[in-house]
Protein backbone atom coordinates (compact mmCIF):
# COMPACT_ATOMS: atom_id res chain seq x y z
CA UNK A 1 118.76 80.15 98.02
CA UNK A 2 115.61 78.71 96.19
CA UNK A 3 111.97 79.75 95.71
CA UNK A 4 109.29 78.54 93.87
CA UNK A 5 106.02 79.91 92.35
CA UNK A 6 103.37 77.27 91.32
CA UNK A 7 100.00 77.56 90.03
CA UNK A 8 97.24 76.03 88.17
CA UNK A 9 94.85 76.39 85.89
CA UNK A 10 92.45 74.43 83.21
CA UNK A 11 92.28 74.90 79.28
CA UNK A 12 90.85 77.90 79.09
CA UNK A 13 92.72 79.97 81.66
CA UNK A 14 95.86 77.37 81.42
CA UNK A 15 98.57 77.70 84.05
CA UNK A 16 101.16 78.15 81.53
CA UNK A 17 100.31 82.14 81.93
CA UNK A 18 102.60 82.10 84.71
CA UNK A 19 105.38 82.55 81.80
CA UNK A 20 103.76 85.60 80.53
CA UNK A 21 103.57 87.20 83.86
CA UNK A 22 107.01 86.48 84.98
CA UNK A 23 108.37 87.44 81.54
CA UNK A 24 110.35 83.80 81.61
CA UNK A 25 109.37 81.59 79.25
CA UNK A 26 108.64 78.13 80.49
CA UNK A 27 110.50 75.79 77.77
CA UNK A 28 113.78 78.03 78.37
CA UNK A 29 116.31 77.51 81.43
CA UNK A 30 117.51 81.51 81.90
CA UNK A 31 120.66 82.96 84.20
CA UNK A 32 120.89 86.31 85.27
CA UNK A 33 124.24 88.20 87.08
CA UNK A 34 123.04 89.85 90.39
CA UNK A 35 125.55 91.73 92.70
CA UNK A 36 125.63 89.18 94.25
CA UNK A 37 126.35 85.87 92.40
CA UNK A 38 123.80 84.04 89.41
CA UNK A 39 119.77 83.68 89.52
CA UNK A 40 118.81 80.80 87.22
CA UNK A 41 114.90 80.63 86.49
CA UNK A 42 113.43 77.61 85.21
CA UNK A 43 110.90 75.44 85.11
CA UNK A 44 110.12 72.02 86.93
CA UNK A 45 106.87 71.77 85.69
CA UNK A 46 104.49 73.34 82.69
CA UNK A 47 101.64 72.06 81.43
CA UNK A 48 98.13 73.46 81.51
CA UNK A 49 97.01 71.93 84.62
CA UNK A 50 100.12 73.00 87.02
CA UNK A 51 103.03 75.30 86.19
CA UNK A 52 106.04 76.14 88.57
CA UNK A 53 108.37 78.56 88.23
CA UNK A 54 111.76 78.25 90.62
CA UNK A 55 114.07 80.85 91.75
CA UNK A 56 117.82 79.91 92.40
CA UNK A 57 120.00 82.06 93.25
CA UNK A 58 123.93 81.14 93.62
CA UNK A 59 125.17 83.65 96.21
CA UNK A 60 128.93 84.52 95.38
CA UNK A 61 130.07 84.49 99.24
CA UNK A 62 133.40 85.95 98.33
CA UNK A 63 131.95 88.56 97.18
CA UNK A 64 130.03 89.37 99.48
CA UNK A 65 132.77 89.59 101.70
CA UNK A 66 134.34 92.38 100.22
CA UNK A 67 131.21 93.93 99.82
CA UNK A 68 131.47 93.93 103.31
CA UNK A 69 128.59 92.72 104.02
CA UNK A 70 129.35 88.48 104.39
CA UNK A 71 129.50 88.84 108.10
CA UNK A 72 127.64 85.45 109.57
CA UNK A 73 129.07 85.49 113.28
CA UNK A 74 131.26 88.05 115.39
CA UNK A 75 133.31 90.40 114.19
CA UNK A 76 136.64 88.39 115.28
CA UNK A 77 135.38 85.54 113.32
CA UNK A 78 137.21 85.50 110.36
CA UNK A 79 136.17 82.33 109.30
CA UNK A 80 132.45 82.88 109.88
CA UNK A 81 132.80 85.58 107.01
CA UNK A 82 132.92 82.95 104.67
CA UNK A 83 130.90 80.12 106.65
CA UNK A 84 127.16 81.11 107.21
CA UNK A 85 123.67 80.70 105.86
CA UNK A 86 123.93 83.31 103.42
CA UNK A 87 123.88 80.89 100.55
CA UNK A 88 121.22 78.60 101.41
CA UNK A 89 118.82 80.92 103.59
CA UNK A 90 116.49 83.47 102.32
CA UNK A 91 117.19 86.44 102.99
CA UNK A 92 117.25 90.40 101.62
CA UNK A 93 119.84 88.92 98.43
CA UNK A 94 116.63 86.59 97.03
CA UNK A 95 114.66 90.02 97.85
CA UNK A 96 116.95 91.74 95.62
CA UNK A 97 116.88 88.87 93.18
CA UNK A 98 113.29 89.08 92.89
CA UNK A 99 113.10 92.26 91.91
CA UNK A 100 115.93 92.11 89.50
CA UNK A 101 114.76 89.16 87.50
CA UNK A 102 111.09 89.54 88.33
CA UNK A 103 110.83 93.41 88.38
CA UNK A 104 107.92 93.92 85.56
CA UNK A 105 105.75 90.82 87.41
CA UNK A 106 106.57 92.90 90.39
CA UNK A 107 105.02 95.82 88.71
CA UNK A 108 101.79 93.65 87.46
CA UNK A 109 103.04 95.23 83.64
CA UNK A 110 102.37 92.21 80.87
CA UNK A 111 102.29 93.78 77.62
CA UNK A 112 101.32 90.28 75.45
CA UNK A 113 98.52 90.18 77.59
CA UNK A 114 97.58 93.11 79.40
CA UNK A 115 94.53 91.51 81.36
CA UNK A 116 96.46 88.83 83.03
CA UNK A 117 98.11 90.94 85.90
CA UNK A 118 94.57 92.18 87.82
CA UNK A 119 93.11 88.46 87.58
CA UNK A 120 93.58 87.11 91.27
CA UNK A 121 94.88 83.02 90.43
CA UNK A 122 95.73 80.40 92.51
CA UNK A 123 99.24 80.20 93.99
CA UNK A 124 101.37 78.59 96.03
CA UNK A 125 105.19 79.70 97.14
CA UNK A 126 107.58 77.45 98.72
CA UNK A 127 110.78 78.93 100.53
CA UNK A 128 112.67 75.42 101.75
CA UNK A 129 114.80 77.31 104.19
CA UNK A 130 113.50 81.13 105.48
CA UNK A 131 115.26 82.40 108.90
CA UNK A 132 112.46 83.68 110.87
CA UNK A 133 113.71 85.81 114.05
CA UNK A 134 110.47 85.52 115.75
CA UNK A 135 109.41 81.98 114.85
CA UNK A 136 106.61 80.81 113.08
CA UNK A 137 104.13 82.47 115.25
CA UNK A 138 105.50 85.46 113.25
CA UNK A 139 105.55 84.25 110.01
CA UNK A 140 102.18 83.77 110.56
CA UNK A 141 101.68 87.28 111.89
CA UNK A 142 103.12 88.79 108.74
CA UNK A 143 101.65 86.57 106.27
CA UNK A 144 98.01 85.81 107.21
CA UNK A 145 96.60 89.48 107.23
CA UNK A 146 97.64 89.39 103.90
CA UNK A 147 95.45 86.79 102.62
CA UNK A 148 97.29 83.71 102.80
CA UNK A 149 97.64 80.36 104.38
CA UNK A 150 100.79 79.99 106.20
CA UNK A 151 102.32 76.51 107.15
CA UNK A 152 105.42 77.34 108.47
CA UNK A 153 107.38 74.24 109.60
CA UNK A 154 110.36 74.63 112.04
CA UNK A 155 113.64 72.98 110.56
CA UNK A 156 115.92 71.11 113.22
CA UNK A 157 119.38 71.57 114.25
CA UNK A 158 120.22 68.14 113.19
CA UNK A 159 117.84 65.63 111.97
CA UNK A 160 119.69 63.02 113.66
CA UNK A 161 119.13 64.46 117.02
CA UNK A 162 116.20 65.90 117.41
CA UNK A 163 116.90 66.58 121.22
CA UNK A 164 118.91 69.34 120.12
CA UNK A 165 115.56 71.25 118.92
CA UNK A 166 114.76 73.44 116.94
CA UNK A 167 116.89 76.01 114.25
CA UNK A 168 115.82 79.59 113.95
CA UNK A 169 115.12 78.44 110.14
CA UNK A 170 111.49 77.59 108.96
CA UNK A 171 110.17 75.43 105.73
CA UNK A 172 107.35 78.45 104.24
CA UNK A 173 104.76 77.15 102.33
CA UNK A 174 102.09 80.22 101.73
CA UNK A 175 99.07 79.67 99.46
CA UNK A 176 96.52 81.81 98.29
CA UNK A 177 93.22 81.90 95.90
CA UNK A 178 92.73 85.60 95.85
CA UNK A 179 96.11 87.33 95.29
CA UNK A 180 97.64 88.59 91.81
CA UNK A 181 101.38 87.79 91.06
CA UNK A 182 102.12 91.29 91.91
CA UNK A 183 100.52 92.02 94.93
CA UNK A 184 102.61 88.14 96.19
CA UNK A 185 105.84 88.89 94.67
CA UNK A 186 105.48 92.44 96.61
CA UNK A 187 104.82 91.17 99.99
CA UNK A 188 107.77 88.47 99.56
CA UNK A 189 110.27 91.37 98.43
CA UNK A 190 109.51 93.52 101.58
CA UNK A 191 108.64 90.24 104.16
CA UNK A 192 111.72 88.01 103.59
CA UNK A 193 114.69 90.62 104.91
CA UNK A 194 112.08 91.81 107.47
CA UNK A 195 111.94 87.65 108.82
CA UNK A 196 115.73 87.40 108.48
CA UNK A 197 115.95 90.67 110.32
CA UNK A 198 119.21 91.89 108.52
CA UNK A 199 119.85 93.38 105.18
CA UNK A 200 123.07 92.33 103.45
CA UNK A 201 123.30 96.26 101.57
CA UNK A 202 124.35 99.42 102.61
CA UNK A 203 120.37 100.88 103.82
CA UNK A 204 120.38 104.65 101.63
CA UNK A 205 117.16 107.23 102.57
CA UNK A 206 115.89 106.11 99.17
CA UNK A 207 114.84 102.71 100.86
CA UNK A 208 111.96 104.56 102.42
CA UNK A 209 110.41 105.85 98.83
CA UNK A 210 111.19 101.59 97.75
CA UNK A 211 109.00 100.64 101.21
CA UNK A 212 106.70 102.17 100.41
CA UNK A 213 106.27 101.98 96.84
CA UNK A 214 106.41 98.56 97.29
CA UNK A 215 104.08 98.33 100.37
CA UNK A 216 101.27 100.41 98.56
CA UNK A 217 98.12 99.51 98.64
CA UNK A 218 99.31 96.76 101.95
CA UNK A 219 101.67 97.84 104.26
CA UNK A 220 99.36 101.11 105.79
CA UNK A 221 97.26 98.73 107.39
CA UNK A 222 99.03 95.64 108.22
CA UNK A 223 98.60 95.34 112.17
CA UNK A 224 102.55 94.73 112.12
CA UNK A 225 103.13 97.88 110.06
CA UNK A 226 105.86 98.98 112.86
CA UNK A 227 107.84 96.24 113.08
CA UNK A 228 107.95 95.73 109.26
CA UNK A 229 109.14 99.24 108.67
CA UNK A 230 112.20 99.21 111.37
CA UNK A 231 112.99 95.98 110.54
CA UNK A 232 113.36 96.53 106.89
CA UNK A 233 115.03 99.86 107.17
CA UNK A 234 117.83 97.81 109.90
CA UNK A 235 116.65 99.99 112.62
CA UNK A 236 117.71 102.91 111.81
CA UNK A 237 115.38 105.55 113.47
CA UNK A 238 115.58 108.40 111.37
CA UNK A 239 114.68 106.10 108.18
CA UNK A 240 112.22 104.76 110.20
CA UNK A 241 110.59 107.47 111.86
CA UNK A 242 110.12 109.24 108.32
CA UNK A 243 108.77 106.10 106.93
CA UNK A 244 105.98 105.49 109.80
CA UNK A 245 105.51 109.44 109.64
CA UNK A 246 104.61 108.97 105.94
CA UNK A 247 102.65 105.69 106.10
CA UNK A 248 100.35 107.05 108.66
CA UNK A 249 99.84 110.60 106.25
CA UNK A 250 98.45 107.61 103.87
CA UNK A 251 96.51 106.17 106.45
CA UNK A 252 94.77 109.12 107.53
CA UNK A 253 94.11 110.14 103.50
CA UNK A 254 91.91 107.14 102.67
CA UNK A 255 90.33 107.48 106.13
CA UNK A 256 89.53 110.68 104.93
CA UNK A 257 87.98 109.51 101.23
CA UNK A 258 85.86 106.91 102.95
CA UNK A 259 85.34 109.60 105.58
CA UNK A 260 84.49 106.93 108.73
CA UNK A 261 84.38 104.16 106.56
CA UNK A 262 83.76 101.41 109.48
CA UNK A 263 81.07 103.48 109.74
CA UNK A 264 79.93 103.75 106.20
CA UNK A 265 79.19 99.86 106.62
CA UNK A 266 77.59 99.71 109.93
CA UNK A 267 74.18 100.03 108.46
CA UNK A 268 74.31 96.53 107.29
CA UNK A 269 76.13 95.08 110.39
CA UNK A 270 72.57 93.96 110.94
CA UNK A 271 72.11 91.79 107.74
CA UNK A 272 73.45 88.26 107.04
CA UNK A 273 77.18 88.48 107.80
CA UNK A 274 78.04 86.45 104.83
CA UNK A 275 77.75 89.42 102.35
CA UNK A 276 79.57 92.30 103.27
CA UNK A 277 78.02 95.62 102.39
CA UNK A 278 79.76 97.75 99.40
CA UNK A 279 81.90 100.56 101.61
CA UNK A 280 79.79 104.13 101.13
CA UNK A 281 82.64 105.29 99.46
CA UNK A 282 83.24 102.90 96.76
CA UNK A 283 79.30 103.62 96.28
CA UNK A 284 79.91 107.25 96.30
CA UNK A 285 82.29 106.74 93.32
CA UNK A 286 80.40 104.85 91.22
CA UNK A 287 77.37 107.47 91.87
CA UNK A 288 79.85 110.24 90.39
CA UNK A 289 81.40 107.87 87.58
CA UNK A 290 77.25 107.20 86.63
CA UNK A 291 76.15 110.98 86.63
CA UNK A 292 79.52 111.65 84.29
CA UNK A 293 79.04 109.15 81.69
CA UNK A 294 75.44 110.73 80.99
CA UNK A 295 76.51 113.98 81.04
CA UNK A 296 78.95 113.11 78.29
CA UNK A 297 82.03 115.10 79.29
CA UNK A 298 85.31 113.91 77.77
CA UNK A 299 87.57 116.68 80.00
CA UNK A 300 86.79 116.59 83.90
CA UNK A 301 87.90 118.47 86.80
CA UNK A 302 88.34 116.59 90.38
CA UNK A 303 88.20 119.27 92.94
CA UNK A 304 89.86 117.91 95.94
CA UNK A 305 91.25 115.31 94.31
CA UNK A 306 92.96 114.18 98.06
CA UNK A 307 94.78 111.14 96.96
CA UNK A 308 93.16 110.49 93.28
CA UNK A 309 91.23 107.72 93.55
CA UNK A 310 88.62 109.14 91.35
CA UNK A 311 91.60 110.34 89.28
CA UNK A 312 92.52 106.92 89.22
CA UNK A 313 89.12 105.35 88.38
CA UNK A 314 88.82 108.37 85.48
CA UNK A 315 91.53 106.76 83.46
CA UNK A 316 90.45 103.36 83.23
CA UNK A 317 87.73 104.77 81.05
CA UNK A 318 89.07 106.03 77.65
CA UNK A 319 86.49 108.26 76.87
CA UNK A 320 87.85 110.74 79.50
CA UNK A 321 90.69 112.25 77.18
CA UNK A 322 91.81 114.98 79.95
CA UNK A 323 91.36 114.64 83.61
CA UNK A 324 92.96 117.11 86.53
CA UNK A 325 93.17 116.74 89.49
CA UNK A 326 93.42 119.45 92.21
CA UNK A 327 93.87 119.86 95.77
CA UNK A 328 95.58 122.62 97.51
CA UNK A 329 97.87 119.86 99.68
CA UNK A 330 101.26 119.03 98.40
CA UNK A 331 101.40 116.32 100.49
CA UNK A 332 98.24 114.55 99.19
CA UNK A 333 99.05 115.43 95.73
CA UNK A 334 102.23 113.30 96.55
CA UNK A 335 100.19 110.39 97.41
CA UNK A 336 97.99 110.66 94.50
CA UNK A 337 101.52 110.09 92.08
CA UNK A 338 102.40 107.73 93.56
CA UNK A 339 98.90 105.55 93.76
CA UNK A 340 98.57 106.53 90.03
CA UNK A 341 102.42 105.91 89.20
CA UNK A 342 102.68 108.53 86.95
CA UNK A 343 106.90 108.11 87.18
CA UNK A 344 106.26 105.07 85.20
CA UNK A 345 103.05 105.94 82.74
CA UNK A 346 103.33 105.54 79.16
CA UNK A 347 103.47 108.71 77.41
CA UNK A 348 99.61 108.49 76.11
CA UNK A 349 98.14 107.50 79.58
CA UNK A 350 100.41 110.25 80.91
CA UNK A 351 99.10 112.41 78.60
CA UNK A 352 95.56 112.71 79.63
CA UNK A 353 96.05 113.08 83.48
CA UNK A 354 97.46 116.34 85.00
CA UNK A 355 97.73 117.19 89.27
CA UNK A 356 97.56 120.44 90.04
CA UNK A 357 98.13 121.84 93.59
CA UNK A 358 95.10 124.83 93.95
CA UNK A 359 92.99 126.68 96.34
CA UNK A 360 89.53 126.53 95.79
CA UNK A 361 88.95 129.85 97.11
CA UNK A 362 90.79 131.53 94.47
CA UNK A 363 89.62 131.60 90.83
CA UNK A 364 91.80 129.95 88.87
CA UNK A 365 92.23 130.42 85.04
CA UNK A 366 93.76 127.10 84.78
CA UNK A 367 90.50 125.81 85.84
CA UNK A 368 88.41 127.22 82.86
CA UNK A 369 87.06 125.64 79.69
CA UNK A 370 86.46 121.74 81.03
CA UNK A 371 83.12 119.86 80.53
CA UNK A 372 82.67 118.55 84.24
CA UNK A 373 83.85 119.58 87.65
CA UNK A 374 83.36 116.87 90.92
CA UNK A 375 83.73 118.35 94.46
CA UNK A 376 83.43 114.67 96.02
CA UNK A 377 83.03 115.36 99.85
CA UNK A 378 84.89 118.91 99.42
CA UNK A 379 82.27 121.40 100.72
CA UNK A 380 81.62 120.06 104.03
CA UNK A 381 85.92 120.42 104.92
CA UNK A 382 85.08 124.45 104.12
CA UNK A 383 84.69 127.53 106.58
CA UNK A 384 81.06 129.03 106.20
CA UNK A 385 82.48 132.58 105.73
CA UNK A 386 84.76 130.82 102.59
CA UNK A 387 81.84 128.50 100.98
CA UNK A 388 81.10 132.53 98.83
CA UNK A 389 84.85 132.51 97.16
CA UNK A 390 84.30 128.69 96.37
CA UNK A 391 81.25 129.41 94.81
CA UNK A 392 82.11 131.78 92.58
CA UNK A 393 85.57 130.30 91.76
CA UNK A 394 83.67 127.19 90.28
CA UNK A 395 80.47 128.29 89.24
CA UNK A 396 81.14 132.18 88.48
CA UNK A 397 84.93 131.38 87.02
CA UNK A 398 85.40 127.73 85.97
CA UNK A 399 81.91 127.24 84.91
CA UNK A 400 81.81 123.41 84.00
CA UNK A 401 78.75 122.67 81.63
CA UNK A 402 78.40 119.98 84.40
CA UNK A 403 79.23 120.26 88.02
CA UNK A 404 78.66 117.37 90.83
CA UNK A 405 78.49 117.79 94.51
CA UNK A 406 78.51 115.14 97.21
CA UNK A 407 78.17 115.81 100.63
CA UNK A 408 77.31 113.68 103.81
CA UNK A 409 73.44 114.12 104.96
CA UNK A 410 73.68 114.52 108.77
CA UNK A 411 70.27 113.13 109.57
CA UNK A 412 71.53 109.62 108.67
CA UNK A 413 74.09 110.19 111.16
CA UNK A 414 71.98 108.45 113.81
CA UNK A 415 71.74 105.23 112.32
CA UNK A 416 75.64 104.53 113.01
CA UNK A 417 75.69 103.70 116.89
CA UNK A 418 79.46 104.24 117.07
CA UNK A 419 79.15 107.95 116.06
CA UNK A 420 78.35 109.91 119.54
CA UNK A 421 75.67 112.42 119.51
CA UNK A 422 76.97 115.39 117.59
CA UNK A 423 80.04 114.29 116.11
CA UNK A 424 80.34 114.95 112.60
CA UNK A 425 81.91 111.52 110.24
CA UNK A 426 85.23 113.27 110.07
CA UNK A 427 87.54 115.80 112.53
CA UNK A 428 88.13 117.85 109.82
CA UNK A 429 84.31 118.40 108.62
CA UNK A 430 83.45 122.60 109.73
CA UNK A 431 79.60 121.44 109.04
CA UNK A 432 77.05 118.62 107.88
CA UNK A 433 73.64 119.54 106.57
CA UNK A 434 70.38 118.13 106.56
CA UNK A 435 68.60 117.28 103.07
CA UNK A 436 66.70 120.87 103.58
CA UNK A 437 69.86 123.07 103.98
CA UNK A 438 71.59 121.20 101.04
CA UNK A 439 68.78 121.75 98.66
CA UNK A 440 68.77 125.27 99.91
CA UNK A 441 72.06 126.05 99.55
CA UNK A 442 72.06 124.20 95.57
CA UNK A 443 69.01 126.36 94.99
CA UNK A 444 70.63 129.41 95.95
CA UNK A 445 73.84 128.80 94.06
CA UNK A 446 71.91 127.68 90.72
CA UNK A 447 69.78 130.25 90.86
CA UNK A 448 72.53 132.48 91.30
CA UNK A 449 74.98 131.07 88.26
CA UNK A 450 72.68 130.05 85.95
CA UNK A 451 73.01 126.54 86.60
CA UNK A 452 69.44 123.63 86.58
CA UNK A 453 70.00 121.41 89.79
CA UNK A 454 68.78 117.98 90.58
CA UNK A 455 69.51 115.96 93.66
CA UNK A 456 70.48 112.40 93.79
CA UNK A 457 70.48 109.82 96.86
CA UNK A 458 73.58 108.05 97.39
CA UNK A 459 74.05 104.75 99.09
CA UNK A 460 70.94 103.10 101.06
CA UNK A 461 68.41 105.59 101.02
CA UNK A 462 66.66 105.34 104.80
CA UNK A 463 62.79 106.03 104.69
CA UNK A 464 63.10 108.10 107.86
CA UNK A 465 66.41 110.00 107.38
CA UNK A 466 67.10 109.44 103.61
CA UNK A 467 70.58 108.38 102.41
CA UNK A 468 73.63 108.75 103.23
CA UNK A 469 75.14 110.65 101.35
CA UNK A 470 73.74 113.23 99.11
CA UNK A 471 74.92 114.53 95.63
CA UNK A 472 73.53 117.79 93.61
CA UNK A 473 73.84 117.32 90.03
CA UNK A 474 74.81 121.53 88.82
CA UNK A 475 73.69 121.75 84.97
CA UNK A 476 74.38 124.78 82.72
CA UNK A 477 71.55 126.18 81.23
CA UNK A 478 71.68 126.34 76.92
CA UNK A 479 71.49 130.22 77.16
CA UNK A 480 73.98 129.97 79.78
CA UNK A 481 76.38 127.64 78.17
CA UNK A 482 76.26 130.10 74.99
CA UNK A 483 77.25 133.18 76.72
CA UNK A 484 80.06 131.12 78.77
């Protein structure tokens, strides 16, 4: 089996960086042992303009036999054990081979130089032979969502006589300009069994946790999500059933930070096409990550954390030495984990993050002594009768010096025209307010706790119905702050 990785680059960003990021330095020829026979890495080509990396792996067919899984044709086919494609094809064994020799490039980790894994670079991947149970119409299918241009040639029986048509093999050549490493050596490890349809190891339940690891970030929304998931777990249905189960839990949890986000952009479906409109969430976030920095907090609560993507944005800024997040779902505190990898943190990133599974209706000592407290979008998912207990579990208990409060504005709810008449952004949402009953309600609770209160538009603030969203900035008053 062979693969190869090519990209290029100019003096000051040279292509040579390909080495660093595969952990395989280009002037050295390198073997590794694999379960299933030899990977050699090397190098064809290295020089500033154009590196390529290449992938061989020498498949030990005997082996594989008694691994029981050498099978190429029916099971009265002795020979066919030991005469198939399993050498030369690509299949789950180069998946597995990837990930053994290429496992920290997998994980975008480059400790030399830390800033090479997030920059997107030009690359192009070359699999000579790739079965493809489907055809290149589904190579295509897989590949292109994904960002990348697929030319996937059909190989012939026999070049010699072409009348004979077509093999179920394809030459893949996929190229991209705006994928990392990572993100392509990820799609290849989960895509190549998927094409070949069969996986050459026993399938455990701890291939659904690997999917999707692995398909973070990806696999939720691929429109081929389905097939990918049976085909990688071999079909079986409980594997599969859990795994669809779980992606869709993901889906539904960053539908439910971006609230509607479709809709969040349909304001400037009327503008030039060509530039896309930041999603409301993504604005919402920076709003928060704005009002924090000036409020100079170092240790910050995220109250409904849901799947942590503030959590997440939090830690890329060191001057936030403790953050928390809390929600009072296991499940989403699951996803948050995993999207923040805290299994494989170093110790002093690990350090400054904490989840915490809580009810905000409860005071909660735990919750006490922090500089800043967010409740992103929390308020609106809250029964009227509870919104009291909340109040007084953040503001009475926790008191935050600082405490932040987003919340949708329902009278911009009229400029989306795919929201009907008196449907609130999300299911779950018990109520939306109007600018007047949000400044109300902030009025009454500042008053009440000793807090000042300002409010703050977020997003595209409409002349007629103001923004979108709108945030109440909670500050604790000197005298206040003293006696807390």
């Amino acid at each position: 089996m062979f693969l190869t990785i090519t990209t290029t680059g100019t003096a000051e960003r040279p292509a040579t960086d390909l080495g660093f990021l595969l952990h395989k330095h280009p002037e050295k020829a390198q073997a590794f042992s694999t379960s299933y026979g030899t990977a050699h890495v090397l190098y064809p080509e290295a020089s500033e303009q154009r590196c390529t990396a290449a992938l061989l792996l020498e498949v030990d067919t005997v082996a594989l036999v008694r691994r029981g899984k050498g099978r190429g044709g029916a099971p009265d086919a002795a020979l066919a054990q030991y005469v198939n494609d399993r050498p030369y094809a690509a299949s789950s064994l180069l998946a597995v081979a990837l990930s053994a020799v290429f496992s920290s490039a997998m994980r975008g980790a480059c400790h030399a130089r830390p800033e090479l894994p997030e920059q997107p670079r030009p690359l192009r991947i070359e699999v000579p032979a790739l079965p493809a149970r489907g055809g290149p119409a589904l190579v295509r299918g897989l590949f292109e969502p994904l960002g990348w241009t697929v030319t996937a040639d059909p190989v012939a029986l026999d070049g010699e006589f072409p009348e004979w048509g077509d093999s179920r093999y394809v030459h893949l050549v996929l190229e991209s300009e705006s994928l990392t490493l990572a993100e392509a050596l990820r799609h290849l490890y989960v895509l190549l069994p998927v094409l070949d349809d069969a996986k050459h190891y026993w399938v455990a339940p701890d291939e659904v946790d690997k999917l999707l690891r692995v398909g973070e970030g990806w696999l939720p929304g691929h429109p081929e999500h389905k097939l990918i998931t049976s085909r990688y777990l071999s079909r079986r249905w409980s594997l599969t059933r859990q795994a669809l189960e779980r992606l869709e839990l993901v889906r539904l949890a960053e539908a439910d930070d971006g609230e509607v986000e479709d809709l969040d952009n349909a304001v400037g479906a009327e503008t030039e096409e060509e530039e896309r409109p930041t999603p409301l969430a993504v604005q919402r976030r920076e709003a928060v990550l704005d009002r924090l920095r000036v409020s100079g907090a170092t240790r910050v609560l995220d109250l409904g954390c849901g799947q942590g993507q503030l959590v997440q944005a939090l830690l890329k800024d060191v001057r936030y030495t403790e953050i928390v997040g809390v929600d009072v779902s296991a499940r989403a505190l699951t996803i948050a984990s995993r999207r923040l990898k805290l299994d494989r943190m170093g110790e002093r990133q690990a350090s400054r993050v904490r989840l915490m599974q809580g009810s905000l209706a409860y005071t909660d000592n735990r919750l006490k002594g922090y500089d800043a407290a967010v409740l992103s979008e929390v308020v609106e998912h809250v029964d009227l009768p509870r919104l009291p207990a909340l109040e007084y579990a953040v503001f009475g208990a926790a008191r935050p010096r600082t405490v932040l409060v987003t919340t949708p504005n329902v009278e911009y709810n009229v400029r989306w025209e795919s929201l009907p008449a008196g449907h609130t952004r999300h299911a779950d949402h018990r109520f939306e307010w109007t600018r007047e009953e949000f400044r109300a309600w902030a009025a009454t609770v500042a008053e009440r706790y000793g807090y000042a209160v300002e409010f703050v538009p977020v997003g595209p603030e409409d002349t007629e119905v103001g923004p979108p969203t709108q945030m109440a900035v909670f500050t604790l008053s000197d005298k206040e702050e003293k006696a807390a």
